[in-house]
PDB file of N, CA and C in Angstrom:
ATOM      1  N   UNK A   1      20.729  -5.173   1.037  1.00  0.00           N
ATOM      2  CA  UNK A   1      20.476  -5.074   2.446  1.00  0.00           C
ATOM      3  C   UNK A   1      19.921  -3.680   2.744  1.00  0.00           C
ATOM      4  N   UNK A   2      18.650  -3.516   3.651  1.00  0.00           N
ATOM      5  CA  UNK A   2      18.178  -2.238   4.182  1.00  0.00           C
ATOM      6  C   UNK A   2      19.483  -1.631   4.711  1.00  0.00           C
ATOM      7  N   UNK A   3      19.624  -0.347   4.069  1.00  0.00           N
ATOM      8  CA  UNK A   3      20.366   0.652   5.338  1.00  0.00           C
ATOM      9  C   UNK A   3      19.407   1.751   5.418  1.00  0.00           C
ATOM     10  N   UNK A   4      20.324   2.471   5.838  1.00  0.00           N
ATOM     11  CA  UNK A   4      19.957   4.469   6.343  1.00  0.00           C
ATOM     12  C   UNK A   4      20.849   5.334   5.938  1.00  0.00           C
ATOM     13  N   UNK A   5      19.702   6.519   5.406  1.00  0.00           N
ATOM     14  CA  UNK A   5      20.373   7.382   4.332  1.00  0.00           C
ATOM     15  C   UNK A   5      21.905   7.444   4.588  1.00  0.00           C
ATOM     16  N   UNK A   6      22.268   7.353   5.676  1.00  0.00           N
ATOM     17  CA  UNK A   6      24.003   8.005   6.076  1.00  0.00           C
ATOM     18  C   UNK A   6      24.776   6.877   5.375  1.00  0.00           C
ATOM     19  N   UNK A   7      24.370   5.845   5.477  1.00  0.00           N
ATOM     20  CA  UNK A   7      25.164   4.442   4.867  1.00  0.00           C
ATOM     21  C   UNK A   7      25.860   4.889   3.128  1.00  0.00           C
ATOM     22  N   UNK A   8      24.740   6.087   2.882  1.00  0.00           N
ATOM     23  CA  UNK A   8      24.789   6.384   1.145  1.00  0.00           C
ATOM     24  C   UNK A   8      25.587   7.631   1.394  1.00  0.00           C
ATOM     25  N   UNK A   9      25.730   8.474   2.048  1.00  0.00           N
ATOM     26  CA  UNK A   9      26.748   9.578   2.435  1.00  0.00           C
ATOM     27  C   UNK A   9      26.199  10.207   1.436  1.00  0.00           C
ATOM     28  N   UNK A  10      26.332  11.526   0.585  1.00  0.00           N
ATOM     29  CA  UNK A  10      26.384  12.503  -0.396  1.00  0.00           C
ATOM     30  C   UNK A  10      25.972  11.674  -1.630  1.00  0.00           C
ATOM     31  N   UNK A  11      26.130  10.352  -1.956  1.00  0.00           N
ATOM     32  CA  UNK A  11      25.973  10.236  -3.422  1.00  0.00           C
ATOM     33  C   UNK A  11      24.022  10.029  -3.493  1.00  0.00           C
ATOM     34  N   UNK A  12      23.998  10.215  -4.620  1.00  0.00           N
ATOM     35  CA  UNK A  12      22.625  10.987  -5.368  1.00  0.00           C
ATOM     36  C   UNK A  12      21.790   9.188  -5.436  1.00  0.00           C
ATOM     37  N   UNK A  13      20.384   8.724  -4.431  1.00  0.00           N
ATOM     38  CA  UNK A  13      19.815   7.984  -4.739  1.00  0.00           C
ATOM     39  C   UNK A  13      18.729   8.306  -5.604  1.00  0.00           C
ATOM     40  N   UNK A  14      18.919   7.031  -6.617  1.00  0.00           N
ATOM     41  CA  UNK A  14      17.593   6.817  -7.628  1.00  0.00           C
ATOM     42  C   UNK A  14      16.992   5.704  -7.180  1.00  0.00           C
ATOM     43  N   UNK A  15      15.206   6.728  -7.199  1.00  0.00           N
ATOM     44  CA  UNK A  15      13.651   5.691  -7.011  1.00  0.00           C
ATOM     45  C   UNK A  15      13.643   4.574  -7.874  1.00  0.00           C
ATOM     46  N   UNK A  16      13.632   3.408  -6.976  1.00  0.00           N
ATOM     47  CA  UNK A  16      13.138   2.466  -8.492  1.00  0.00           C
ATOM     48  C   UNK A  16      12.014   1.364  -8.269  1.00  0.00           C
ATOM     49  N   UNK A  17      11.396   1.590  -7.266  1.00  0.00           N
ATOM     50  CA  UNK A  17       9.995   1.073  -6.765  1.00  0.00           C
ATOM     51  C   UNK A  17       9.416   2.063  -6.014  1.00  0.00           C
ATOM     52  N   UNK A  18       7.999   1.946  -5.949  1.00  0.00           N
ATOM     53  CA  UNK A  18       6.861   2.277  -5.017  1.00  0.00           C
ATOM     54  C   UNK A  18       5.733   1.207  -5.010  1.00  0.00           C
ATOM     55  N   UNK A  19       6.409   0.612  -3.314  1.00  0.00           N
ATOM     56  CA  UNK A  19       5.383  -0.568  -3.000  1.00  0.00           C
ATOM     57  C   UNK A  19       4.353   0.016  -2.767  1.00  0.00           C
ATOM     58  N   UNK A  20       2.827  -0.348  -2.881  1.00  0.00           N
ATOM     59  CA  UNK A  20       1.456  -0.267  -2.010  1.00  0.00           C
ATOM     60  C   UNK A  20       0.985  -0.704  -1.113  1.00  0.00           C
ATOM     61  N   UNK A  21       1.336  -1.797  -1.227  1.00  0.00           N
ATOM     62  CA  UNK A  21       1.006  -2.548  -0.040  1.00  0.00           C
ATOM     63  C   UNK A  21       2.260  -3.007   1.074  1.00  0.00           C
ATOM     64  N   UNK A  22       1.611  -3.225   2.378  1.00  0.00           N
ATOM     65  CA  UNK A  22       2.709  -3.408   3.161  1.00  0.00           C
ATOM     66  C   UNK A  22       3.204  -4.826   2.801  1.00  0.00           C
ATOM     67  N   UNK A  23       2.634  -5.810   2.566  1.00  0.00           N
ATOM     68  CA  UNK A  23       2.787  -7.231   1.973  1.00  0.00           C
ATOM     69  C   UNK A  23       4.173  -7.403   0.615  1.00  0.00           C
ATOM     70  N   UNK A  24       3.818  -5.983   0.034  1.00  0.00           N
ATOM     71  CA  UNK A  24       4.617  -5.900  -1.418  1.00  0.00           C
ATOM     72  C   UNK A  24       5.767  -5.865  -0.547  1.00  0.00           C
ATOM     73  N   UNK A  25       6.019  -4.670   0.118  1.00  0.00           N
ATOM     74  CA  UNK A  25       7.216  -4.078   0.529  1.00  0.00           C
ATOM     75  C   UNK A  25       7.626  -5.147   0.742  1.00  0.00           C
ATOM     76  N   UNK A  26       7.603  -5.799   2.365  1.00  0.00           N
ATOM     77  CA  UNK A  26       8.452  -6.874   2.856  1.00  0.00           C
ATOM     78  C   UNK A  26       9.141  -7.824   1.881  1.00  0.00           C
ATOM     79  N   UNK A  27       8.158  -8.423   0.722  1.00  0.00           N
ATOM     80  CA  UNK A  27       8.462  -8.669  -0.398  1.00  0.00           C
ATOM     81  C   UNK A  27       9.471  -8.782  -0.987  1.00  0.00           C
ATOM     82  N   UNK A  28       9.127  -7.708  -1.657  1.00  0.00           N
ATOM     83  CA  UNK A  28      10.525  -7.149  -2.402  1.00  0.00           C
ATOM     84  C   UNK A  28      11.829  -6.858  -1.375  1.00  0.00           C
ATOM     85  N   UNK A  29      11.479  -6.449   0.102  1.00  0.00           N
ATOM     86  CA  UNK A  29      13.075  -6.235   0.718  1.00  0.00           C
ATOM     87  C   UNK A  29      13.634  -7.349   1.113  1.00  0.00           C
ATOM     88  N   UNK A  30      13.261  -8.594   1.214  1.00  0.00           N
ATOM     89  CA  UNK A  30      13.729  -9.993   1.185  1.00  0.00           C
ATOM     90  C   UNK A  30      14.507 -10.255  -0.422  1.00  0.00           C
ATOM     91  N   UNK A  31      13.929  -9.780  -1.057  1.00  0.00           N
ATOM     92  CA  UNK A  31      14.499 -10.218  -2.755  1.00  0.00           C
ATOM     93  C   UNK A  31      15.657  -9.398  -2.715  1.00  0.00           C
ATOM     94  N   UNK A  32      15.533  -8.171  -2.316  1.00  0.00           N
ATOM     95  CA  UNK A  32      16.593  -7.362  -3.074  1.00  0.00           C
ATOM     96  C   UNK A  32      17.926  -7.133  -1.952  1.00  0.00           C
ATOM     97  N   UNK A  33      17.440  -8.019  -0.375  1.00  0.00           N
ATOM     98  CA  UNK A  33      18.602  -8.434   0.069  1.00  0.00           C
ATOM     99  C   UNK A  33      19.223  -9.674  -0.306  1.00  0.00           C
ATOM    100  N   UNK A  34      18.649 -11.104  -0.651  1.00  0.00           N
ATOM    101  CA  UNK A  34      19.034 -12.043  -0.736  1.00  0.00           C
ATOM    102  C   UNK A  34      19.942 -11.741  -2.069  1.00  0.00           C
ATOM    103  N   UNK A  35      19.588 -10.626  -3.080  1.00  0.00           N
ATOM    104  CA  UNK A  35      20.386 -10.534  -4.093  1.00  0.00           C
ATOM    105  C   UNK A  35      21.193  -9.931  -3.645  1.00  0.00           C
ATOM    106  N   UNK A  36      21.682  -9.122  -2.553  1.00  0.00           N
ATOM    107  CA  UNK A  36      23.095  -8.382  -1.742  1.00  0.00           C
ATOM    108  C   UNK A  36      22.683  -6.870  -2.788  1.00  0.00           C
ATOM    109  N   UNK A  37      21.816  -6.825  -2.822  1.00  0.00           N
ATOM    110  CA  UNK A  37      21.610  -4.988  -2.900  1.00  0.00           C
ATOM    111  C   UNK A  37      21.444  -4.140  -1.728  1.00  0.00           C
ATOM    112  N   UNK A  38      22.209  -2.862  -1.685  1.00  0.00           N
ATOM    113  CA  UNK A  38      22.022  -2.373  -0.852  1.00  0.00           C
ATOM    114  C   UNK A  38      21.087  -1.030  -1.191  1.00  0.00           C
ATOM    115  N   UNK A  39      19.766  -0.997  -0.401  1.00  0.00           N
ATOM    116  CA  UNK A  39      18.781  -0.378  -0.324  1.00  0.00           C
ATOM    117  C   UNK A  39      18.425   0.634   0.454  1.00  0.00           C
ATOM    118  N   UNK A  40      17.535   1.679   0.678  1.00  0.00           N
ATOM    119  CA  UNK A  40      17.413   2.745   1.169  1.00  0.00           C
ATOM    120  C   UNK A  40      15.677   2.520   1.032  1.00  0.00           C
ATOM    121  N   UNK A  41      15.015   1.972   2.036  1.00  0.00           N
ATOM    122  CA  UNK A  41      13.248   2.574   2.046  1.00  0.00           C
ATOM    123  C   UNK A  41      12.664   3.067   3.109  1.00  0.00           C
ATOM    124  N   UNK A  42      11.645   4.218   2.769  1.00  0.00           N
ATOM    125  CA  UNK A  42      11.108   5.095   3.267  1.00  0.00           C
ATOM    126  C   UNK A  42       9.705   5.349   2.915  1.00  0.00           C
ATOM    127  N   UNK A  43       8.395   5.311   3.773  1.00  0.00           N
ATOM    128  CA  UNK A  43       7.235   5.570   3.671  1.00  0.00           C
ATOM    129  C   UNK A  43       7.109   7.398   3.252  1.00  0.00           C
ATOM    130  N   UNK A  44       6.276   7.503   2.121  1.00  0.00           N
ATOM    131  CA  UNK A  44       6.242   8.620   1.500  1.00  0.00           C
ATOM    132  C   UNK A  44       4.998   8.551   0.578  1.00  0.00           C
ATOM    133  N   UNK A  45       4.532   9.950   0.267  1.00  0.00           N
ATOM    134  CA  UNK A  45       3.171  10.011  -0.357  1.00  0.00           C
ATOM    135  C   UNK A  45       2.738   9.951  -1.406  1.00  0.00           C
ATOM    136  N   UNK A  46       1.762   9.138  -2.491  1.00  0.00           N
ATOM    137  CA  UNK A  46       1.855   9.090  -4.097  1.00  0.00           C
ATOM    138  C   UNK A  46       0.367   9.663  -4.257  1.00  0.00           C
ATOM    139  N   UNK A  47      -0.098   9.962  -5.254  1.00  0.00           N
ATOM    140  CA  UNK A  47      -1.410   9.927  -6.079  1.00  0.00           C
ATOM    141  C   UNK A  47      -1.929   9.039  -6.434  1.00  0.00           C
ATOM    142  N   UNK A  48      -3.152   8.376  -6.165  1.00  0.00           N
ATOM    143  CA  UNK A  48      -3.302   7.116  -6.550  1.00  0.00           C
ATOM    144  C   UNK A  48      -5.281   6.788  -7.043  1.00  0.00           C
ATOM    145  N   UNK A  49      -5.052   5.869  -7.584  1.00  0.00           N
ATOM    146  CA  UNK A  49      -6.505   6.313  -8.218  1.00  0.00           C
ATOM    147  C   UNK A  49      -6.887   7.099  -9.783  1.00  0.00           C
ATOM    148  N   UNK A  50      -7.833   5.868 -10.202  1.00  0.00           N
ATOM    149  CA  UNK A  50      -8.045   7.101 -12.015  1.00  0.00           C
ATOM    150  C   UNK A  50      -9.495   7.742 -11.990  1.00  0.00           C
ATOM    151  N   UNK A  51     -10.009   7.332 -11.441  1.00  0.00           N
ATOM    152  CA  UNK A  51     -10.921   8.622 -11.413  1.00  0.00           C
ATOM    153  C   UNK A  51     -10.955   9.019 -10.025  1.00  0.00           C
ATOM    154  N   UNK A  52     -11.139   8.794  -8.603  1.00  0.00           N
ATOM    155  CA  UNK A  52     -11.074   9.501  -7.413  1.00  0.00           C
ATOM    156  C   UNK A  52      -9.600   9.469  -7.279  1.00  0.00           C
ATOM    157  N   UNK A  53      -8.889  10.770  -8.189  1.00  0.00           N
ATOM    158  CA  UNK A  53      -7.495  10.917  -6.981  1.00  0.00           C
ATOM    159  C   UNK A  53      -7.350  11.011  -5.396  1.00  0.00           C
ATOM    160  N   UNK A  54      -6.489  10.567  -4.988  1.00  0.00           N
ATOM    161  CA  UNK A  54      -6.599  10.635  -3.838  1.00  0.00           C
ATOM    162  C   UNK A  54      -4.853  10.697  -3.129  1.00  0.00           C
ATOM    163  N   UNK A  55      -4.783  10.749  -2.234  1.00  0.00           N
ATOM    164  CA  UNK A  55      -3.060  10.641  -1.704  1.00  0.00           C
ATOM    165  C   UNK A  55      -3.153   9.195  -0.586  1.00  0.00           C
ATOM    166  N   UNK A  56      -2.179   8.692  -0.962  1.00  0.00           N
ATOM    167  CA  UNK A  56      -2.145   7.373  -0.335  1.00  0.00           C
ATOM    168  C   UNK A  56       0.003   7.318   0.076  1.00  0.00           C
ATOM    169  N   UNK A  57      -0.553   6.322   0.762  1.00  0.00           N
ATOM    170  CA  UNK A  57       1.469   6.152   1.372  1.00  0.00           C
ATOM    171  C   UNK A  57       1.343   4.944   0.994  1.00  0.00           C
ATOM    172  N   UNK A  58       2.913   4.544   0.594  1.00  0.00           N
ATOM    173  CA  UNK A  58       3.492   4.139  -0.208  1.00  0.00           C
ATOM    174  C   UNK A  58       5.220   3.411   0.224  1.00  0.00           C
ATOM    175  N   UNK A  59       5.786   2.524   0.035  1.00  0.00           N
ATOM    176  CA  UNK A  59       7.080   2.270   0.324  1.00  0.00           C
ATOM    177  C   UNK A  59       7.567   2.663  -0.806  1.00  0.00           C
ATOM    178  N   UNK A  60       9.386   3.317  -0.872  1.00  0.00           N
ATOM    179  CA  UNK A  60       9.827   4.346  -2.079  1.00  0.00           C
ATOM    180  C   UNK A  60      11.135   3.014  -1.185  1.00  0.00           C
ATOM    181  N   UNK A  61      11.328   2.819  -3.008  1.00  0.00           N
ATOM    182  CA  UNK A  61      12.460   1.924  -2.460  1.00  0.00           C
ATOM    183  C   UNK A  61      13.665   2.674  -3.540  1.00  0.00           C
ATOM    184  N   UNK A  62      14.493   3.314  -2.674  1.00  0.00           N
ATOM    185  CA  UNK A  62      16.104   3.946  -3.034  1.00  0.00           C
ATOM    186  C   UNK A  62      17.082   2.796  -3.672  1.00  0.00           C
ATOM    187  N   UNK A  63      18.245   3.070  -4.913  1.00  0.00           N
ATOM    188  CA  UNK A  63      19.204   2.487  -4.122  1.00  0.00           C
ATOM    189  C   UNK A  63      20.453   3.535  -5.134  1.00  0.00           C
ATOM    190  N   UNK A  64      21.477   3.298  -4.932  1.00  0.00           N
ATOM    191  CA  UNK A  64      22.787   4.507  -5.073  1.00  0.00           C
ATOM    192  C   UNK A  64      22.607   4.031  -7.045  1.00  0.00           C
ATOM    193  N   UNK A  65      23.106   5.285  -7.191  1.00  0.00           N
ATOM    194  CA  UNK A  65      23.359   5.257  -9.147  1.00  0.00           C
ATOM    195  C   UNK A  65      23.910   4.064  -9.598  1.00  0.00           C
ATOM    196  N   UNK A  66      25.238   4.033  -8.886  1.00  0.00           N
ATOM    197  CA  UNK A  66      25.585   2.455  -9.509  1.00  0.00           C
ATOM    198  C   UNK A  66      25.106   0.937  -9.363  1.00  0.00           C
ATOM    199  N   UNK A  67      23.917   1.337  -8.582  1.00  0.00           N
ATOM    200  CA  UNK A  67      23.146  -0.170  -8.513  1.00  0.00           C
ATOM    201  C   UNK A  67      21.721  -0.374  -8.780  1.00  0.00           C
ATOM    202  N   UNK A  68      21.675   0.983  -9.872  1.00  0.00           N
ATOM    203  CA  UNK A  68      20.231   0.826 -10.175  1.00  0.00           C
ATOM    204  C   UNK A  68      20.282  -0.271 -11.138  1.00  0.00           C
ATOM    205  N   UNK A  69      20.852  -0.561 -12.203  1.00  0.00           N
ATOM    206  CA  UNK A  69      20.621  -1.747 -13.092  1.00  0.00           C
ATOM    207  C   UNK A  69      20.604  -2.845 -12.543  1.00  0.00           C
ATOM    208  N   UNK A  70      21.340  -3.522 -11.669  1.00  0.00           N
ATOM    209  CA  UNK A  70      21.330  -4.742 -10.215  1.00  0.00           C
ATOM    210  C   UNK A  70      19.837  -4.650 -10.097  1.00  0.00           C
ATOM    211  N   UNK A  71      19.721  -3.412  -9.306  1.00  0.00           N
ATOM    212  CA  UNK A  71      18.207  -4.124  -8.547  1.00  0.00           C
ATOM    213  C   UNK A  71      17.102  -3.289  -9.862  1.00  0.00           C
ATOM    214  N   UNK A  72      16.966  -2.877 -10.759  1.00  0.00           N
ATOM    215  CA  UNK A  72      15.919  -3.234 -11.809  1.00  0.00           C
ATOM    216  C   UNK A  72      16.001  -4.727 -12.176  1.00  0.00           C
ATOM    217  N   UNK A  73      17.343  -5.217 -12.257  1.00  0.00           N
ATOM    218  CA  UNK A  73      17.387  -6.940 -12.414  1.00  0.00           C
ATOM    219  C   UNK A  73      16.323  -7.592 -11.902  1.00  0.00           C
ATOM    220  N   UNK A  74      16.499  -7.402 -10.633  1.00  0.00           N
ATOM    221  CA  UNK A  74      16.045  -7.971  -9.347  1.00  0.00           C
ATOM    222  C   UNK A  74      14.590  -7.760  -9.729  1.00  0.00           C
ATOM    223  N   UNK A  75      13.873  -6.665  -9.778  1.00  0.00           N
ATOM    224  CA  UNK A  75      12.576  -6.408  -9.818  1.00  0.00           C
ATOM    225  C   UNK A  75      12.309  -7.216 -10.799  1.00  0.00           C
ATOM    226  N   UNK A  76      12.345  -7.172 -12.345  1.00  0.00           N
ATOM    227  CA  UNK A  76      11.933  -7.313 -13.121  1.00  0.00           C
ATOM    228  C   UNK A  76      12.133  -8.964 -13.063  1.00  0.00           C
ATOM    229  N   UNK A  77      13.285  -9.591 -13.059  1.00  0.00           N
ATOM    230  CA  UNK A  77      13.101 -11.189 -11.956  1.00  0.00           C
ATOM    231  C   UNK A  77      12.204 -11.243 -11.651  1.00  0.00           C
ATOM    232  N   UNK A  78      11.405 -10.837 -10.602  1.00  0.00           N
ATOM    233  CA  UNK A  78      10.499 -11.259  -9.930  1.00  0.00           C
ATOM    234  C   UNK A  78       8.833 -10.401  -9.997  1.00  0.00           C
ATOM    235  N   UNK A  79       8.769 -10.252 -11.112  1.00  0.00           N
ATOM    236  CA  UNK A  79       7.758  -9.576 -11.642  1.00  0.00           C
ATOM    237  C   UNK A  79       7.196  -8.460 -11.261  1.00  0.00           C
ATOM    238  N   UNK A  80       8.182  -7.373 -11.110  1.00  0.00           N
ATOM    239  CA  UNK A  80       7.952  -6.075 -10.917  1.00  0.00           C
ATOM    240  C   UNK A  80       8.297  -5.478 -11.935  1.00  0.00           C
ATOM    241  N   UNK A  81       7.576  -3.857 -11.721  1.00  0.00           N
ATOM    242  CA  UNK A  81       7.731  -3.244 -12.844  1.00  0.00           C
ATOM    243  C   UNK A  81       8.857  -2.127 -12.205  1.00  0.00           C
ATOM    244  N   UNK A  82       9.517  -1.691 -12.313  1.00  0.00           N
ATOM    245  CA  UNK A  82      10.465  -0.797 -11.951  1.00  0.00           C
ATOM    246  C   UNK A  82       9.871   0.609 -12.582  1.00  0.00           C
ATOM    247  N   UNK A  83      10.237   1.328 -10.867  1.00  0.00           N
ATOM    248  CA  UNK A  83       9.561   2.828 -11.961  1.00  0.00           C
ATOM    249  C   UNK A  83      10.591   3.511 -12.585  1.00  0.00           C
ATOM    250  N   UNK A  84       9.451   3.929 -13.666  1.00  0.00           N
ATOM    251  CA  UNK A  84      10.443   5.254 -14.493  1.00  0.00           C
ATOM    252  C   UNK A  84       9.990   6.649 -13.859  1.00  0.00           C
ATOM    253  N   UNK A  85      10.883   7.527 -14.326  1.00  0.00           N
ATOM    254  CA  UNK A  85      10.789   8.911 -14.519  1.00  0.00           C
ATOM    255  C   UNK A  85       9.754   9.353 -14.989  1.00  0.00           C
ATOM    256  N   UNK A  86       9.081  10.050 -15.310  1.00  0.00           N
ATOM    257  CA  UNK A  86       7.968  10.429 -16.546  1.00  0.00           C
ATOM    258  C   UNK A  86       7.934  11.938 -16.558  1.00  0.00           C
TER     259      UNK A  86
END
C-alpha cells in the first residue's frame, strides 16, 4: 500500500524501482498493493539516454529493509527488473 515517508519513521528505505513512464508507475503501484506491500513513491531525477544524456523524471519506488525481498518478488512476478546498486 502507498504511504508517506512518516508511515516509515527513522528506518533506512531501499530503491527498488525507477518507473519511466507514468503508465509503468500506476502499474506497478496496483501490483505491489494487491500483494500488501507497503511502499513509499516519489517523482525524482535519473540520467537517461546512451548517446544524448539527458535528465528526465522518473517514479523511485521505496520500500523499508525488511520488505525488499517481498516486493523484488513482486517485480520480478510481473516482469520487472528490480534495480540494483551499481
Amino acid at each position: 500500500m502507498r504511504r508517506d515517508p512518516e508511515f516509515f519513521g527513522d528506518q533506512e528505505l531501499a530503491l527498488i524501482y525507477i518507473a519511466k513512464r507514468l503508465k509503468e508507475a500506476l502499474k506497478l503501484e496496483a501490483q505491489l498493493t494487491e500483494a500488501g506491500v507497503d511502499y513509499h513513491v516519489e517523482a525524482d531525477k535519473y540520467a537517461g539516454g546512451i548517446i544524448f544524456r539527458t535528465e528526465r523524471v522518473g517514479a523511485f519506488f521505496y520500500v523499508a529493509q525488511q520488505d525488499v525481498e517481498a516486493a523484488r518478488a513482486v517485480l520480478v512476478r510481473h516482469g520487472y527488473i528490480p534495480y540494483e546498486e551499481k
